[in-house]
C-alpha atoms as a PDB file:
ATOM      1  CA  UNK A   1     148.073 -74.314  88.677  1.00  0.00           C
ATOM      2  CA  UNK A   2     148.490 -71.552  91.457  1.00  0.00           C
ATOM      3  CA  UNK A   3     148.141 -74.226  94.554  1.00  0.00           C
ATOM      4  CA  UNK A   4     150.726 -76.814  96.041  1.00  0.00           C
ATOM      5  CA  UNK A   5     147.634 -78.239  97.646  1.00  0.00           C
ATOM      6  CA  UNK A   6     144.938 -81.249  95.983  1.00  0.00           C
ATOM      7  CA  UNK A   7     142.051 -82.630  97.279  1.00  0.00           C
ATOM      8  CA  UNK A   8     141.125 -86.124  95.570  1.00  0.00           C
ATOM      9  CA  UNK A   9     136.959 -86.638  96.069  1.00  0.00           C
ATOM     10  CA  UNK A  10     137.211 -90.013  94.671  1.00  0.00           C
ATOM     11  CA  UNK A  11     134.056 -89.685  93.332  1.00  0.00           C
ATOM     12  CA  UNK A  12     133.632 -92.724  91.003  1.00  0.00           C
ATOM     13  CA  UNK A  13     134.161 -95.384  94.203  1.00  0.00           C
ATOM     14  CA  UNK A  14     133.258 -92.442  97.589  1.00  0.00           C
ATOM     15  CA  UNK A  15     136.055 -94.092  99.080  1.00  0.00           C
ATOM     16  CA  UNK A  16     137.037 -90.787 100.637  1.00  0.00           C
ATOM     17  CA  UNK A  17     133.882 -89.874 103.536  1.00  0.00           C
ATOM     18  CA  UNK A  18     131.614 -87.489 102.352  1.00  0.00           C
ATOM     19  CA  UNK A  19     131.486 -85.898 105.734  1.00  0.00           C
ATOM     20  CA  UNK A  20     135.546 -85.628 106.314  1.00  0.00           C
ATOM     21  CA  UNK A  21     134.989 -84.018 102.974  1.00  0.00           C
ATOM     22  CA  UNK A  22     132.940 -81.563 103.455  1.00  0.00           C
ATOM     23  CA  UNK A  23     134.537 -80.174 106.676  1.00  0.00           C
ATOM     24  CA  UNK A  24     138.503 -80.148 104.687  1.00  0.00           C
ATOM     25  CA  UNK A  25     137.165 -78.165 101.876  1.00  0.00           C
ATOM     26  CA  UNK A  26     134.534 -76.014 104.468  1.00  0.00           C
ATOM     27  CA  UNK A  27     137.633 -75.382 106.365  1.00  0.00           C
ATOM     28  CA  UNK A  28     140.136 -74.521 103.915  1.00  0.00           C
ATOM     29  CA  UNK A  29     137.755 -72.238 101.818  1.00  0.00           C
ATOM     30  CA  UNK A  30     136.811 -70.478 105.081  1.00  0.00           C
ATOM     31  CA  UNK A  31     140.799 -69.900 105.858  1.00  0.00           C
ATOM     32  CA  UNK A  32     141.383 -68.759 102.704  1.00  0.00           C
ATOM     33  CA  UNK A  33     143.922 -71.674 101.906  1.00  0.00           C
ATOM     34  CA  UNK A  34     143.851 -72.287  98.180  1.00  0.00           C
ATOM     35  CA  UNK A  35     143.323 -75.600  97.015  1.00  0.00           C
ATOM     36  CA  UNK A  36     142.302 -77.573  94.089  1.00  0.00           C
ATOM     37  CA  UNK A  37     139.324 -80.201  94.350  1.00  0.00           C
ATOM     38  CA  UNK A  38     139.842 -83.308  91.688  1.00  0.00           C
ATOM     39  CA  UNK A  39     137.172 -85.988  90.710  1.00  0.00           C
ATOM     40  CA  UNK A  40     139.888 -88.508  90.741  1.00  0.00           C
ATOM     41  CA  UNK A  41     143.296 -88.325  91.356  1.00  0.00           C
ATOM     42  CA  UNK A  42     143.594 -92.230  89.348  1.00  0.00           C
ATOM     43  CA  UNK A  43     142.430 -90.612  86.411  1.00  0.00           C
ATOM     44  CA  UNK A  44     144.964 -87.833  86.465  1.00  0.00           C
ATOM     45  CA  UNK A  45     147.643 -90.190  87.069  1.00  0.00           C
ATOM     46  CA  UNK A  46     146.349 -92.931  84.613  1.00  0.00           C
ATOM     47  CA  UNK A  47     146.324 -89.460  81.921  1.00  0.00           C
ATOM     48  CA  UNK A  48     149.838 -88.288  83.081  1.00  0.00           C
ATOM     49  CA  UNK A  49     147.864 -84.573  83.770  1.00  0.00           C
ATOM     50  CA  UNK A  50     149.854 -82.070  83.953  1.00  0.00           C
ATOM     51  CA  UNK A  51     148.513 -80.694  87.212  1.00  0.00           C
ATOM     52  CA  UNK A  52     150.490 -83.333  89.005  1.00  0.00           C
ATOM     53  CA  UNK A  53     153.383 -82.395  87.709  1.00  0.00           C
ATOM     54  CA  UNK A  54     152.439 -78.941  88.828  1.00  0.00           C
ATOM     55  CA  UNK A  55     152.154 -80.462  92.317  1.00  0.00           C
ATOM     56  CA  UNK A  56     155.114 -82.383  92.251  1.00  0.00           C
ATOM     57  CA  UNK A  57     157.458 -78.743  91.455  1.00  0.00           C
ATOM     58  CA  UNK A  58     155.541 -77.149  94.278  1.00  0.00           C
ATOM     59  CA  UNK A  59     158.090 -76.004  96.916  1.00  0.00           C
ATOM     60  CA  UNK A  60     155.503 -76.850  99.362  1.00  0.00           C
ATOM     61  CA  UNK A  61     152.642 -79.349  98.302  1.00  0.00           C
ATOM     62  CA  UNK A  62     150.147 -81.370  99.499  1.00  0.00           C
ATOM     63  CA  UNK A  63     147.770 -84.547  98.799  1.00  0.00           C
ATOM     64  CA  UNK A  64     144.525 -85.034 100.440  1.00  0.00           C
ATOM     65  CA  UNK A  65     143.443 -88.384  99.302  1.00  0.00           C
ATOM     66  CA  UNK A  66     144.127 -92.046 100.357  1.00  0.00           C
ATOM     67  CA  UNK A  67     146.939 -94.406 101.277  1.00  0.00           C
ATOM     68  CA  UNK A  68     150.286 -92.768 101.360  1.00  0.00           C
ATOM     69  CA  UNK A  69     152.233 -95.404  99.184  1.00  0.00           C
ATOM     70  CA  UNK A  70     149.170 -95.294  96.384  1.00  0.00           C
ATOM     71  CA  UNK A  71     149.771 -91.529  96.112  1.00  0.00           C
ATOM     72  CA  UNK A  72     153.153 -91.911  95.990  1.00  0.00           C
ATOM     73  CA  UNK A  73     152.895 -94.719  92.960  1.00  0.00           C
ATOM     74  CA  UNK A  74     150.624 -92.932  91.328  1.00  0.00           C
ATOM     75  CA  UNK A  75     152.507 -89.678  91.253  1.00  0.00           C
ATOM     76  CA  UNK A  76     155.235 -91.873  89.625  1.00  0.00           C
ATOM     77  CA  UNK A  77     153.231 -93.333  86.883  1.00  0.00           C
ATOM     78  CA  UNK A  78     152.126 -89.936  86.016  1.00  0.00           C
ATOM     79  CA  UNK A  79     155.802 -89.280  85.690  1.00  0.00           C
ATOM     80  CA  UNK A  80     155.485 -86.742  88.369  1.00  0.00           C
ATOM     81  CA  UNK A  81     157.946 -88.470  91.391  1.00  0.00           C
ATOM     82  CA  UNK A  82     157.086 -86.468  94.728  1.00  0.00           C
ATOM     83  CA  UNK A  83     159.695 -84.875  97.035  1.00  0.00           C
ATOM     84  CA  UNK A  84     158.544 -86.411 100.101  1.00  0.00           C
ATOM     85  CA  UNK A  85     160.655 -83.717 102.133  1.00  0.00           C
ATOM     86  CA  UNK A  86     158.344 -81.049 101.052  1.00  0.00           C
ATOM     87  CA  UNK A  87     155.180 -82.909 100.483  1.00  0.00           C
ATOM     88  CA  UNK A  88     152.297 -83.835 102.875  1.00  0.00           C
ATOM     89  CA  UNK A  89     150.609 -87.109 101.679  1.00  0.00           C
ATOM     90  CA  UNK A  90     147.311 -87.044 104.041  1.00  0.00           C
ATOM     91  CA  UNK A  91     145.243 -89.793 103.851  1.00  0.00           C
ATOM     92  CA  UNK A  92     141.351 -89.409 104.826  1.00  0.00           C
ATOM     93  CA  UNK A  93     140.496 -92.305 103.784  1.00  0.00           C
ATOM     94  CA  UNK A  94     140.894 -94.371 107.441  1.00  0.00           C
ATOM     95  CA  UNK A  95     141.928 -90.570 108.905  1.00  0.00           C
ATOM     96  CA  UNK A  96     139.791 -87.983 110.190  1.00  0.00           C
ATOM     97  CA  UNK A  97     139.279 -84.669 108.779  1.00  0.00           C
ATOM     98  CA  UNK A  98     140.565 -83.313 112.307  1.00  0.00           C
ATOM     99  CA  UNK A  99     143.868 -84.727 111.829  1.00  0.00           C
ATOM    100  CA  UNK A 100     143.874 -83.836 108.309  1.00  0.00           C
ATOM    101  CA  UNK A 101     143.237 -80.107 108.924  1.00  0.00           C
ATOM    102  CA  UNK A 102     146.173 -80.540 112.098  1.00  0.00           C
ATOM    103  CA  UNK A 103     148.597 -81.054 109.703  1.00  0.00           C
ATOM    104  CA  UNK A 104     147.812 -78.439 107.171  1.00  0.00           C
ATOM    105  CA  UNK A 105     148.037 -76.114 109.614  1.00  0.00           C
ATOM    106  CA  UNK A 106     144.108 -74.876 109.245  1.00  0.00           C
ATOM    107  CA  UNK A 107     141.662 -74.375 111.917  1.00  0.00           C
ATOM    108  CA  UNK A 108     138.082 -76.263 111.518  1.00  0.00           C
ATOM    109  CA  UNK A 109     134.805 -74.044 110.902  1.00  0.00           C
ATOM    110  CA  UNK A 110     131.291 -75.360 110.568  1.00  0.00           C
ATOM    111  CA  UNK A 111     130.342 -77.583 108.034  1.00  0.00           C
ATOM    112  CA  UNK A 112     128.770 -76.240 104.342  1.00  0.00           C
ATOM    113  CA  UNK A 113     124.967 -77.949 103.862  1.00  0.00           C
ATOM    114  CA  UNK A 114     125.148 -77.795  99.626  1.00  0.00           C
ATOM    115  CA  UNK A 115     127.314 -81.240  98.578  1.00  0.00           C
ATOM    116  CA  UNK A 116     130.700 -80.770  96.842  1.00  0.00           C
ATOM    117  CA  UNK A 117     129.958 -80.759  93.047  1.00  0.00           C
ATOM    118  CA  UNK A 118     132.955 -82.160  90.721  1.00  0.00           C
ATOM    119  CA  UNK A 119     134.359 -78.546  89.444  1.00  0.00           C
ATOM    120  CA  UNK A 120     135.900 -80.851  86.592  1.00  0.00           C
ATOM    121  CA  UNK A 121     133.590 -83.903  85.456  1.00  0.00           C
ATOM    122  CA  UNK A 122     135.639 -87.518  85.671  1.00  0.00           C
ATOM    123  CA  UNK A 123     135.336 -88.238  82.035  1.00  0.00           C
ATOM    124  CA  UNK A 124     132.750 -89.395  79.356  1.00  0.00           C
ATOM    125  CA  UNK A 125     134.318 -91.967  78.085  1.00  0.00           C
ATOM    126  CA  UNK A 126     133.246 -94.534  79.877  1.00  0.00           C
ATOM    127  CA  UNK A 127     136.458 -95.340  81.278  1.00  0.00           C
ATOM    128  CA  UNK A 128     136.485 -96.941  85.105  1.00  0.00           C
ATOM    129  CA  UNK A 129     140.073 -95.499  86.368  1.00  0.00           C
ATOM    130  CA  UNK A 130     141.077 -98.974  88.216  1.00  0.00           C
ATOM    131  CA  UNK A 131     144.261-100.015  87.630  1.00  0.00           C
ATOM    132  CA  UNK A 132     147.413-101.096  89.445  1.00  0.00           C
ATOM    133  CA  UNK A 133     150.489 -99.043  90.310  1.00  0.00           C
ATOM    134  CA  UNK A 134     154.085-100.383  91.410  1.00  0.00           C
ATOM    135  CA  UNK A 135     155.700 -99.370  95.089  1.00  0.00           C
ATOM    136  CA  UNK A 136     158.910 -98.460  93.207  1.00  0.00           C
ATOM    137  CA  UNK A 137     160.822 -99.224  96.920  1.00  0.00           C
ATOM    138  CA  UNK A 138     159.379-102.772  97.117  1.00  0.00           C
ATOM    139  CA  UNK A 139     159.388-103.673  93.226  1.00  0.00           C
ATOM    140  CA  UNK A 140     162.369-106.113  92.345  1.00  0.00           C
ATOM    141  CA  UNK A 141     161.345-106.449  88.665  1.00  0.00           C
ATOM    142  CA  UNK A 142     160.769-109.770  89.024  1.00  0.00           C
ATOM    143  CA  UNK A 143     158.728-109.581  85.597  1.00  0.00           C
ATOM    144  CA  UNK A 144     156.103-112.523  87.770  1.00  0.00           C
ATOM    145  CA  UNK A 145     153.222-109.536  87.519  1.00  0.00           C
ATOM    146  CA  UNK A 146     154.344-109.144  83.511  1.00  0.00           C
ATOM    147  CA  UNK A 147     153.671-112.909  82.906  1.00  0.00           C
ATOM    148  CA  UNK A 148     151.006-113.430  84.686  1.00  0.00           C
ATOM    149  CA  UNK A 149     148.959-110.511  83.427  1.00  0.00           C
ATOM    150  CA  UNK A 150     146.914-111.367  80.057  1.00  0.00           C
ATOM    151  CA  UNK A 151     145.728-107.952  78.762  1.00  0.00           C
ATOM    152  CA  UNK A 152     149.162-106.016  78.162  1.00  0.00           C
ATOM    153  CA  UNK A 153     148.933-103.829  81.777  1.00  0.00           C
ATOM    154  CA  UNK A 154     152.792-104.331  82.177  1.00  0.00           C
ATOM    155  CA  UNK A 155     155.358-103.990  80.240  1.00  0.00           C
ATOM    156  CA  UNK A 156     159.219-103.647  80.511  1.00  0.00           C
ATOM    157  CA  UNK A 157     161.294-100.035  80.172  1.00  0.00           C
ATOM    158  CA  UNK A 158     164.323-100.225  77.864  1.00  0.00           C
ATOM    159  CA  UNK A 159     166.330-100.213  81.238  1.00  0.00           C
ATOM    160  CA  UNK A 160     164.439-103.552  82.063  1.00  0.00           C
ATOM    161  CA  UNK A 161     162.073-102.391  84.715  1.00  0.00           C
ATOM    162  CA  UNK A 162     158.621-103.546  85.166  1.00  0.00           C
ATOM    163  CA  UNK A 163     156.583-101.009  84.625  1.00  0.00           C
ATOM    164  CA  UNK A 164     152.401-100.049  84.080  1.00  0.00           C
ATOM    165  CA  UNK A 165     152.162 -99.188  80.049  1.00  0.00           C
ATOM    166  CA  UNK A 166     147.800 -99.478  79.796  1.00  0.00           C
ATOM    167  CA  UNK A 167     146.509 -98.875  82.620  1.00  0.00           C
ATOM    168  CA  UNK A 168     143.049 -98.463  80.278  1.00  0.00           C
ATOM    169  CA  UNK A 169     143.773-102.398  79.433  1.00  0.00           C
ATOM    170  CA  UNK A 170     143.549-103.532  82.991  1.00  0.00           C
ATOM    171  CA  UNK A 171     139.917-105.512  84.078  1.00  0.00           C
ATOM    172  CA  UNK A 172     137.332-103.723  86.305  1.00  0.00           C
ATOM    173  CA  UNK A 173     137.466-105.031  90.042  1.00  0.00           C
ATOM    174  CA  UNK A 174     140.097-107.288  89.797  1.00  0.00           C
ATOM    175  CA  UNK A 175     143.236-107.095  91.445  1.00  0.00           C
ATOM    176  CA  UNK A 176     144.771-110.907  90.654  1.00  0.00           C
ATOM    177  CA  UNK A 177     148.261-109.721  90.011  1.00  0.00           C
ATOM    178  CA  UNK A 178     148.543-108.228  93.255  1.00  0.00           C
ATOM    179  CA  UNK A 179     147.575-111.359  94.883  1.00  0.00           C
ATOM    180  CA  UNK A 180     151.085-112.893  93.206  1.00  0.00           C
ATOM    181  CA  UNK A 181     152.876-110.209  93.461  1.00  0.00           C
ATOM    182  CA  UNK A 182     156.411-112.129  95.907  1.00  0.00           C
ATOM    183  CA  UNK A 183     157.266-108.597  97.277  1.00  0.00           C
ATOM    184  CA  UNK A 184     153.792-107.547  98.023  1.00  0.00           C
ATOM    185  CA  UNK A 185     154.778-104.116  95.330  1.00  0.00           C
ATOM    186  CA  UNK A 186     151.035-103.910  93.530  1.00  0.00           C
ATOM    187  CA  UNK A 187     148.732-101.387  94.154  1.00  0.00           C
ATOM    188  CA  UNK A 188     145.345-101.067  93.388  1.00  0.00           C
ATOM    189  CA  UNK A 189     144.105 -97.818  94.966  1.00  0.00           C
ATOM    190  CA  UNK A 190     140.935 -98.288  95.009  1.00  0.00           C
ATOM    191  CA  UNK A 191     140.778-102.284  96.598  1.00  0.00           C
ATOM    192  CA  UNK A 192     139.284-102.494  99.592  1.00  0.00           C
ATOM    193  CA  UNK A 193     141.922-104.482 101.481  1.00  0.00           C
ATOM    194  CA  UNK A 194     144.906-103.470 103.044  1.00  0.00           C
ATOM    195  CA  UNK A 195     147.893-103.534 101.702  1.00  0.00           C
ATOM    196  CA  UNK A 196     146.982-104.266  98.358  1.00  0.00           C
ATOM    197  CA  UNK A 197     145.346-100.703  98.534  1.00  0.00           C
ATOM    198  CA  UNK A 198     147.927 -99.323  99.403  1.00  0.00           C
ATOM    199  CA  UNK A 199     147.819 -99.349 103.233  1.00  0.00           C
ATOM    200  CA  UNK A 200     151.211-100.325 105.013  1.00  0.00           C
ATOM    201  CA  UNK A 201     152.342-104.061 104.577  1.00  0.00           C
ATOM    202  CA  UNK A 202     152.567-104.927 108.271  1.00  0.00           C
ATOM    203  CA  UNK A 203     153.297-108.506 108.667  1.00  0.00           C
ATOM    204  CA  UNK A 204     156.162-109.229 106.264  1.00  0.00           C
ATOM    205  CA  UNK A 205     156.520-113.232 106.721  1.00  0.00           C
ATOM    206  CA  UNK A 206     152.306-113.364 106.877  1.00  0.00           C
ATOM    207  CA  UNK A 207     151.992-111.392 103.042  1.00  0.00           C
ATOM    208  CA  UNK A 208     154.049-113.577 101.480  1.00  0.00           C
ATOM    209  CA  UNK A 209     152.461-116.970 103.003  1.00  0.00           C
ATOM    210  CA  UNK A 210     149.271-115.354 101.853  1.00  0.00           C
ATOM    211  CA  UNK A 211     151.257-114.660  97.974  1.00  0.00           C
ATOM    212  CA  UNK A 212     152.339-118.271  97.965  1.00  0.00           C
ATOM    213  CA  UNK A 213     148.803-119.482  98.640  1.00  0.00           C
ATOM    214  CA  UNK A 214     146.805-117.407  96.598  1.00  0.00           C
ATOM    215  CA  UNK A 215     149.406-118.711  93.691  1.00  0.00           C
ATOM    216  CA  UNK A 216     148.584-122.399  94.627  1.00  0.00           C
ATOM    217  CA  UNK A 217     145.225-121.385  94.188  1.00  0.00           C
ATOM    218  CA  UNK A 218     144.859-119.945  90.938  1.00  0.00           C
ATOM    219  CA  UNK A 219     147.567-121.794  89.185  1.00  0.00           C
ATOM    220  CA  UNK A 220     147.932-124.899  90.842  1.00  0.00           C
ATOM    221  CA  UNK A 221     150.991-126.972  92.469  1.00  0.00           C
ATOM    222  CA  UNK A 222     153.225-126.302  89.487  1.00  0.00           C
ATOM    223  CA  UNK A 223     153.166-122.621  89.752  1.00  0.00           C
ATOM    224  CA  UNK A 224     156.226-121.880  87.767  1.00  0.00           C
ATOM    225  CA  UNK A 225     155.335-123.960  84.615  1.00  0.00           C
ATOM    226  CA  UNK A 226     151.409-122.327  84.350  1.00  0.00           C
ATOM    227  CA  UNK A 227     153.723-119.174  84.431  1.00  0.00           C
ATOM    228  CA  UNK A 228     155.639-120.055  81.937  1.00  0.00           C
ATOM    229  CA  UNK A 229     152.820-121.113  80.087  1.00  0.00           C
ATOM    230  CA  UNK A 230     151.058-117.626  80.592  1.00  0.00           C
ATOM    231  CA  UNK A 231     154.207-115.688  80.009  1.00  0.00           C
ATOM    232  CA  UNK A 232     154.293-117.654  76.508  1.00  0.00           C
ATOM    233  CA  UNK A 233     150.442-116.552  75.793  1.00  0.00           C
ATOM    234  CA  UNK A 234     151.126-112.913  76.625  1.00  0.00           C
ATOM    235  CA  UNK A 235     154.775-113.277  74.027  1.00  0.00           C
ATOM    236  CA  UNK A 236     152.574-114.421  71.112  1.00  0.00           C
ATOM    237  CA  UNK A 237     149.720-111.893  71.575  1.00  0.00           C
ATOM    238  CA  UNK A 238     152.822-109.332  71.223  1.00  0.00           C
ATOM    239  CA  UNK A 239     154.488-110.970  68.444  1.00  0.00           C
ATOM    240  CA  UNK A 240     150.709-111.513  66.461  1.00  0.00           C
ATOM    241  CA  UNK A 241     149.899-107.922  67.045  1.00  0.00           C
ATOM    242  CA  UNK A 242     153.725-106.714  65.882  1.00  0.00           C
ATOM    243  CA  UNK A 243     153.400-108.592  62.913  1.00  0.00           C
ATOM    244  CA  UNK A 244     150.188-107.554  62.076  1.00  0.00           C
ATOM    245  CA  UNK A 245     150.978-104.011  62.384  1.00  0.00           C
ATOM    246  CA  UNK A 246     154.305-104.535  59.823  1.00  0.00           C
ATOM    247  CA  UNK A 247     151.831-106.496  57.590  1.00  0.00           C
ATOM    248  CA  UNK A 248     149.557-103.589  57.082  1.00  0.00           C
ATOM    249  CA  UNK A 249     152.270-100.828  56.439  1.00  0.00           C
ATOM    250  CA  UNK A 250     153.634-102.975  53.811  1.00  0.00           C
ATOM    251  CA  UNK A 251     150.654-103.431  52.299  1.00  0.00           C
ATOM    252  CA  UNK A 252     150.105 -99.586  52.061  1.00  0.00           C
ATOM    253  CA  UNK A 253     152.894 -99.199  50.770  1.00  0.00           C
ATOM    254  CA  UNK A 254     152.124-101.491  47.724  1.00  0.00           C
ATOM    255  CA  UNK A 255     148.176 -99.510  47.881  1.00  0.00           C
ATOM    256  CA  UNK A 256     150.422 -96.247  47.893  1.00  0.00           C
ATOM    257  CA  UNK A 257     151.884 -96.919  44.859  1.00  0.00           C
ATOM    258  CA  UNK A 258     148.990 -98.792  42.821  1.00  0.00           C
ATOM    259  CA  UNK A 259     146.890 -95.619  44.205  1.00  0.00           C
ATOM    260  CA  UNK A 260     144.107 -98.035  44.870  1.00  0.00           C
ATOM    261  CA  UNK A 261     141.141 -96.207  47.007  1.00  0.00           C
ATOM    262  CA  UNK A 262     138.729 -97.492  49.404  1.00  0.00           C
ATOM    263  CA  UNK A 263     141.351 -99.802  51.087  1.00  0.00           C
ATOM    264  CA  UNK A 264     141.323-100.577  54.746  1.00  0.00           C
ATOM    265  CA  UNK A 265     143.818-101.772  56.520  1.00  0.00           C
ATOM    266  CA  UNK A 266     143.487-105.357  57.594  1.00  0.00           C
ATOM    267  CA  UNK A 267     141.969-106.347  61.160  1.00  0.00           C
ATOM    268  CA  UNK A 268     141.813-109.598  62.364  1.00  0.00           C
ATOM    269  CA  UNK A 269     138.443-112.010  63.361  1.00  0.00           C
ATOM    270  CA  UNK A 270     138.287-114.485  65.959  1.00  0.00           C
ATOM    271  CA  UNK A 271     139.478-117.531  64.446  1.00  0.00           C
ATOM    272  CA  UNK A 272     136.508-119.958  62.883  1.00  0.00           C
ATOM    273  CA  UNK A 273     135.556-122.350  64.931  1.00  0.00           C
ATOM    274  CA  UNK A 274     133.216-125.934  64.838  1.00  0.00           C
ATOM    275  CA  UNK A 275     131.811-126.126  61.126  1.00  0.00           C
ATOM    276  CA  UNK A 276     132.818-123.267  59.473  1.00  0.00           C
ATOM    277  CA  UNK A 277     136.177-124.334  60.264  1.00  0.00           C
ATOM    278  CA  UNK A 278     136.104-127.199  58.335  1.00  0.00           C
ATOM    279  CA  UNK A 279     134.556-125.837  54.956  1.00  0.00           C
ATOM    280  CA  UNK A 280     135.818-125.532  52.500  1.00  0.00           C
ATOM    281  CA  UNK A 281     136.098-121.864  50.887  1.00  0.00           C
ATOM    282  CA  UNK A 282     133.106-120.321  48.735  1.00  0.00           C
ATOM    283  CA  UNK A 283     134.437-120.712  44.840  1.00  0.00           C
ATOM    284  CA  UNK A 284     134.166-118.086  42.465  1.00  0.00           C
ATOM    285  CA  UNK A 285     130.992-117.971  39.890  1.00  0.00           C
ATOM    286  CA  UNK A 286     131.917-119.352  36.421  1.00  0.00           C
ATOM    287  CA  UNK A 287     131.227-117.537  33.328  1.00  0.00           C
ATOM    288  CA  UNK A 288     127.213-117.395  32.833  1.00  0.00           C
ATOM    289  CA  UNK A 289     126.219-118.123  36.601  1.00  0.00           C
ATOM    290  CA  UNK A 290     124.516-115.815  38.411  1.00  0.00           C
ATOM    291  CA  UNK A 291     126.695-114.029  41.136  1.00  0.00           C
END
């Protein structure tokens, strides 16, 4: 990518104005400033594209999009860390398009009429890019977020550090773990909130009477034993899956060398439940009976 410069539309949640928009791109494009427009900068991030990293080597870059510490996170789950020294992180979601163009240094012209079109569609996969992402700066890798999450989000690096592993697994809408989060470090861009969007965590001591609350809420008084409890949940998923997953390369080992065809590998069922349960299995036919 020629440009240091990228312009997030948001365009699966509009939470960047339409109008503030319309007059950054009309403006840039009209001052010859080169620039590339994105769907949605979460995607990119949550797909490690290689265009941020382009970003991130620029000797001069910028990011028009949200909240400066969501950039930032997301930048670093892409695995493309931003020199903050030599990078502008704009945000137009709560700024104006005026102060926007002030600081790139490009003089406002009248507005285009035709809507920005995504030059790059956001995906067919069906995929909703929401997601959390860790303020490296506040994180203490408490592992609470790990625990407390039940569809394999987090995980930990081989150094030990929290960190977001399926960002794909994480539910639509719901931002929970940020809610528990001790050091107020979760991010989910797209929220609507401040800070858990993102936006600067302003009244330390007031966050983390909020945290303690929230975690009375959901998990009751004994907090730390429902976490243990989850933590335990989210251990035996892992350990399930692992030794599914050494179960079935065994067994094709053993189809490998009896060179039997038309074998799948095995994938588990919900467990029975109520009646079925309790029955007892189907025998085989005897010699004579009709299968």
């Amino acid at each position: 990518m020629a440009t240091g410069l990228i312009v997030c539309r948001c365009a699966q949640y509009g939470l960047i104005p339409p109008a503030a928009l319309q007059t950054i791109t009309a403006s840039l494009r009209a001052g010859g400033t080169p620039f590339e427009l994105v769907p949605d900068l979460c995607a990119l991030a949550a797909r490690k594209d290689p265009r941020l990293k382009a970003i991130a080597r620029a000797p001069k870059a910028a990011v028009v999009a949200c909240h400066a510490r969501a950039v930032k996170a997301l930048f670093e789950l892409a695995q493309a860390p931003l020199d903050l020294e030599r990078t502008q992180l704009i945000n137009v979601r709560d700024g104006s398009a005026d102060e926007a163009l002030a600081r790139l240094s490009t003089p406002r012209c009248a507005v285009e009429t035709a809507p920005e079109a995504d030059p790059v569609p956001p995906g067919n996969d069906g995929w909703v890019p929401w997601f959390p992402v860790i303020d490296a700066e506040r994180c203490t890798h408490c592992q609470q977020c790990l625990g407390f999450c039940l569809f394999g989000v987090y995980a930990l690096s081989p150094d030990r550090k929290v960190v977001v592993e399926n960002p794909q697994a994480c539910k639509t809408n719901c931002p929970a773990c940020a809610r528990i989060c001790p050091n107020v470090a979760i991010i989910f861009p797209k929220y609507s909130d401040s800070p858990i969007n993102g936006g600067p965590v302003v009244d330390e001591a007031r966050e983390k009477a909020r945290i303690k609350v929230d975690l009375e809420t959901m998990l009751g008084a004994d907090v730390y034993t429902k976490l243990a409890q989850r933590r335990a949940k989210v251990q035996q998923r892992r350990l399930l899956r692992a030794d599914i997953q050494l179960a079935n390369g065994e067994r094709q080992q053993h189809l490998d060398k009896a060179a039997l065809p038309g074998m799948r590998p095995f994938q588990p069922g919900p467990p029975a439940t109520g009646a079925a349960a309790d029955a007892p299995p189907a025998s085989a036919p005897s010699s004579g009976q009709a299968p």
